[in-house]
Protein backbone atom coordinates (compact mmCIF):
# COMPACT_ATOMS: atom_id res chain seq x y z
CA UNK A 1 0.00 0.00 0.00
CA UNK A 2 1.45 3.39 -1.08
CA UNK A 3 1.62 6.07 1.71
CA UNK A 4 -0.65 8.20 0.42
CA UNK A 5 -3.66 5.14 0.81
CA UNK A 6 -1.88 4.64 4.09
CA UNK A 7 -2.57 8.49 5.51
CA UNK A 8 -6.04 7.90 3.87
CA UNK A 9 -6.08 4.46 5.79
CA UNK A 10 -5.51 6.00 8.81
CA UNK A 11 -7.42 9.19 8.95
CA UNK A 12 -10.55 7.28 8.15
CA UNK A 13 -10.25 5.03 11.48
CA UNK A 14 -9.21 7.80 13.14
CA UNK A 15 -12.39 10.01 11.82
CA UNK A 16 -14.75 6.71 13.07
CA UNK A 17 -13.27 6.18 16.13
CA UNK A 18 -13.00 10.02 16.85
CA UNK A 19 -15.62 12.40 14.81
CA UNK A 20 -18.02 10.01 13.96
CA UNK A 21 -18.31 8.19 17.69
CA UNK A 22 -18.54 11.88 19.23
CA UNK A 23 -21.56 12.61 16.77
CA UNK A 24 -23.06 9.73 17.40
CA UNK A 25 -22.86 10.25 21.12
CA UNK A 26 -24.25 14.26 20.28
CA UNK A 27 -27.14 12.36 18.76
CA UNK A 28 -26.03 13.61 15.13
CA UNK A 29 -25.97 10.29 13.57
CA UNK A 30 -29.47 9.29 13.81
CA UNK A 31 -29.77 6.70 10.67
CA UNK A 32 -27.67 5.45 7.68
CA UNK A 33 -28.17 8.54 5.42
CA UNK A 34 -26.90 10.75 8.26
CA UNK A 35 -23.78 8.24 9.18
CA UNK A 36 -23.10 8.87 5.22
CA UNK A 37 -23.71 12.71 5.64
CA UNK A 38 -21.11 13.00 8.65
CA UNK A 39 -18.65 10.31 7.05
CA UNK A 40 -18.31 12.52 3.60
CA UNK A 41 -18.01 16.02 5.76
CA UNK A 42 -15.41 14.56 7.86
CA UNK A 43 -13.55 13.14 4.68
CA UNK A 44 -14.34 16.23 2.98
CA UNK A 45 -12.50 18.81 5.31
CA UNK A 46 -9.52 16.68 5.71
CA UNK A 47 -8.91 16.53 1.97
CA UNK A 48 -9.39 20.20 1.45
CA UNK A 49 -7.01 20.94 4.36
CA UNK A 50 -4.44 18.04 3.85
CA UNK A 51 -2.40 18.84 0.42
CA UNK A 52 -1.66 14.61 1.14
CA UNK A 53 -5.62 14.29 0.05
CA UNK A 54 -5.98 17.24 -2.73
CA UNK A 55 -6.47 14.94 -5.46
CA UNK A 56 -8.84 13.27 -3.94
CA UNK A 57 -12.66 13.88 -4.37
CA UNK A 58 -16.02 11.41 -2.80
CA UNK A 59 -18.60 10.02 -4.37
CA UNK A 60 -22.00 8.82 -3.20
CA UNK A 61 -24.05 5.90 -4.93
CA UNK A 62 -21.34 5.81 -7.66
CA UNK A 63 -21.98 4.31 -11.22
CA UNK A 64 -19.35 4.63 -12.55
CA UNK A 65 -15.29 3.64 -12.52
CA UNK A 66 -16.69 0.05 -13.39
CA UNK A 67 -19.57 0.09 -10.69
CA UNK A 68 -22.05 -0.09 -13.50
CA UNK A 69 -21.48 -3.70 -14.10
CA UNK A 70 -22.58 -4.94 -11.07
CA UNK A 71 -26.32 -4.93 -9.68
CA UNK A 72 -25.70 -2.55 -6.62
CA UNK A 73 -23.55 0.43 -6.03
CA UNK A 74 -21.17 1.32 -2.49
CA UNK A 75 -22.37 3.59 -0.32
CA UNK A 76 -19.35 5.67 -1.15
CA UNK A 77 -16.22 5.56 -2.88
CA UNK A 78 -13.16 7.50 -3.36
CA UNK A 79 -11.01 8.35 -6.26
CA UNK A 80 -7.82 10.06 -6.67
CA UNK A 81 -8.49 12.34 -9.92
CA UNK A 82 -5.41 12.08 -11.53
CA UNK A 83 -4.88 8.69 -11.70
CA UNK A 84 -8.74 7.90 -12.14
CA UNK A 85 -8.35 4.79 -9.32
CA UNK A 86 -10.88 4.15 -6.90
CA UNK A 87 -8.76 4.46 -3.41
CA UNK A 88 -11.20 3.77 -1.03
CA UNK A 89 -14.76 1.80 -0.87
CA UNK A 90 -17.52 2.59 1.81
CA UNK A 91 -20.63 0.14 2.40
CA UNK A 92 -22.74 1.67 5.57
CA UNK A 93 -24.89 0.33 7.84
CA UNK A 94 -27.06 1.48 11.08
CA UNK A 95 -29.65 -0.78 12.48
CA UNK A 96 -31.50 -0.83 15.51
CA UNK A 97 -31.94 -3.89 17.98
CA UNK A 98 -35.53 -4.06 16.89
CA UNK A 99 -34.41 -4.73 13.27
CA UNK A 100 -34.40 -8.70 13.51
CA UNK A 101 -32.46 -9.11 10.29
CA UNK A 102 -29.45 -7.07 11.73
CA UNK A 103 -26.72 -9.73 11.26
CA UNK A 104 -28.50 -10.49 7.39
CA UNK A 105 -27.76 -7.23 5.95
CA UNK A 106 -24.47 -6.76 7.29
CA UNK A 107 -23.30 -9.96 5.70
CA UNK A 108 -25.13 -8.86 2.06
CA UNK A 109 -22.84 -6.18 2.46
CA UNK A 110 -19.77 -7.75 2.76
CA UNK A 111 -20.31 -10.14 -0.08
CA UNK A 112 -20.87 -6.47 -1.96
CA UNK A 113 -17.26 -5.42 -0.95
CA UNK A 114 -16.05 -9.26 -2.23
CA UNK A 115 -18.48 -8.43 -5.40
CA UNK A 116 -16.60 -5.40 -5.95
CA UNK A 117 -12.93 -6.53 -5.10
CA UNK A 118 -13.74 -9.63 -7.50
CA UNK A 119 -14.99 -7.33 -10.18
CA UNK A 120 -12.40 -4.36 -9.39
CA UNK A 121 -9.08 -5.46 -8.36
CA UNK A 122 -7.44 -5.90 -11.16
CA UNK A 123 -7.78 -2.36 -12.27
CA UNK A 124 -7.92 -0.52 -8.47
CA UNK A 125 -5.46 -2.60 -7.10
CA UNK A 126 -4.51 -0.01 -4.25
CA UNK A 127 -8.05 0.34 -3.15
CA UNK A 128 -9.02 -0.59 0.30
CA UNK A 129 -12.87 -1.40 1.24
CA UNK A 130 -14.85 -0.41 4.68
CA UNK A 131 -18.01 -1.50 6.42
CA UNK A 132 -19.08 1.05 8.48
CA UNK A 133 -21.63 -0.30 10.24
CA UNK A 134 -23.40 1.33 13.94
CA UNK A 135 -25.80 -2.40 14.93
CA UNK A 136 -27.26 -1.27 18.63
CA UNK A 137 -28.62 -4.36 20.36
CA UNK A 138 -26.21 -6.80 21.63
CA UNK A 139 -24.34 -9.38 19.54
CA UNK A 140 -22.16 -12.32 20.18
CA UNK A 141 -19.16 -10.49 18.46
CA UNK A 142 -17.84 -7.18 17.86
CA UNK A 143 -16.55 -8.38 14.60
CA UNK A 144 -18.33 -9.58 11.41
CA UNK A 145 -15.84 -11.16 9.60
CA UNK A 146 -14.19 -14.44 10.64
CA UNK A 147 -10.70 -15.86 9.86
CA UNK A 148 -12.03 -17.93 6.78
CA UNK A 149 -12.64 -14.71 5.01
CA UNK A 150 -8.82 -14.65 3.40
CA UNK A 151 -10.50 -11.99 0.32
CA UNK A 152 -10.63 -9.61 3.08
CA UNK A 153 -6.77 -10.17 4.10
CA UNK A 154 -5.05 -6.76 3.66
CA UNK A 155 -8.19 -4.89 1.99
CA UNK A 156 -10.84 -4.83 4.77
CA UNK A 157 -11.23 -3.02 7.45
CA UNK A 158 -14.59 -3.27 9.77
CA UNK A 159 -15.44 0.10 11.23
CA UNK A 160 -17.99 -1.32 13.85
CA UNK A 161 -20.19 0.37 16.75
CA UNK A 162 -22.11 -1.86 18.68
CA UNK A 163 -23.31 -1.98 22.70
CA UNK A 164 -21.23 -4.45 24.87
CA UNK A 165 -23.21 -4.34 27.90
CA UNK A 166 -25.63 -1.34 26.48
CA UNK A 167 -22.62 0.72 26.08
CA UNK A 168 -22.08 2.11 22.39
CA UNK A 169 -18.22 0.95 21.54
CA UNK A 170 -16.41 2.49 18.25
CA UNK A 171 -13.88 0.49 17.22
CA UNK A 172 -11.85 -0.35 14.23
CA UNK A 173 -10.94 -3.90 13.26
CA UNK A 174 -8.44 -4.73 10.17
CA UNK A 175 -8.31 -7.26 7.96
CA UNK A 176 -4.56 -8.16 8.23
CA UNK A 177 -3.96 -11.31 8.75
C-alpha cells in the first residue's frame, strides 16, 4: 500500500473512532443517510485541508469507474483524480436492535465489498474497502468477519459500533492477517 492510501487508511479510522463516535454520542448520527452525511463532511474537510488528500474527491451511490457492471452500487467511494483509481470503498450500515435481520444485511454487504474486489481489483489494485456499520442491540461479536474470510486479508477493514453491555463501543478492526 502506497503512503498516500496509508494516511487515507488511517485518517478514516481515526475520523470513526474520533468524529463520527462523538456525533453519534451528540445524537447527530441518527440513521444510515446521516452516518453517510457526517462520514463525507469529515472526509471532505480533511482533503481540502491536507495537500496529502488534494487529489482526492467522494462520491456517493457511484456508477461509474466500473460500478455499472454490477447490480448494486457502495455507499461511497473515493477516487484520486489524476490517476482515475478508486482508493477507497464505503458500504454503511445502522440498524437498531428491533431490526431482527441485523446480522443479514451486514453480511449482504460484505459479499458487496467481495463483489466489488472480485470485479475491481485488477484495475484498483490499491483500493481498500470499509463496512461502516453502527448495529445497537447486543451481539455475540464485535466483529463480522471471521478468519475464513482470506479476500478480506489486507483490503478490509470493519469500522464497527455496537453496545457491549448497552454501552455504544467504536472500534476499528483490520483485515490483516
Amino acid at each position: 500500500m502506497n503512503k498516500q492510501i496509508q494516511k487515507l487508511d488511517a485518517t478514516i479510522k481515526k475520523i470513526w473512532v474520533k468524529n463520527i463516535a462523538d456525533d453519534y454520542n451528540n445524537d447527530l448520527v441518527l440513521n444510515e443517510d446521516t452516518l453517510k452525511n457526517v462520514l463525507y463532511f469529515y472526509l471532505r474537510n480533511y482533503f481540502e485541508k491536507s495537500p496529502d488528500f488534494k487529489d482526492f474527491c467522494i462520491y456517493t451511490e457511484c456508477t461509474q469507474y466500473g460500478f455499472s457492471q454490477l447490480n448494486y452500487t457502495p455507499d461511497m467511494v473515493v477516487i484520486d483524480k489524476n490517476s482515475n483509481k478508486i482508493v477507497a470503498v464505503f458500504e454503511l450500515k445502522y440498524k437498531a436492535s428491533n431490526c431482527y435481520k441485523v446480522e443479514d444485511l451486514v453480511i449482504r454487504d460484505f459479499h458487496k465489498l467481495k463483489a466489488y474486489m472480485d470485479a475491481l481489483d485488477t484495475v484498483h489494485s490499491e483500493c481498500q474497502y470499509y463496512i461502516a456499520a453502527i448495529t445497537l442491540g447486543e451481539f455475540d461479536r464485535a466483529n463480522w468477519l471471521d478468519g475464513r474470510s482470506k479476500w478480506a486479508k489486507g483490503k478490509v477493514a470493519e469500522l464497527i459500533a455496537y453496545e457491549p453491555n448497552g454501552i455504544i463501543k467504536f472500534q476499528v478492526i483490520p483485515h490483516n492477517e
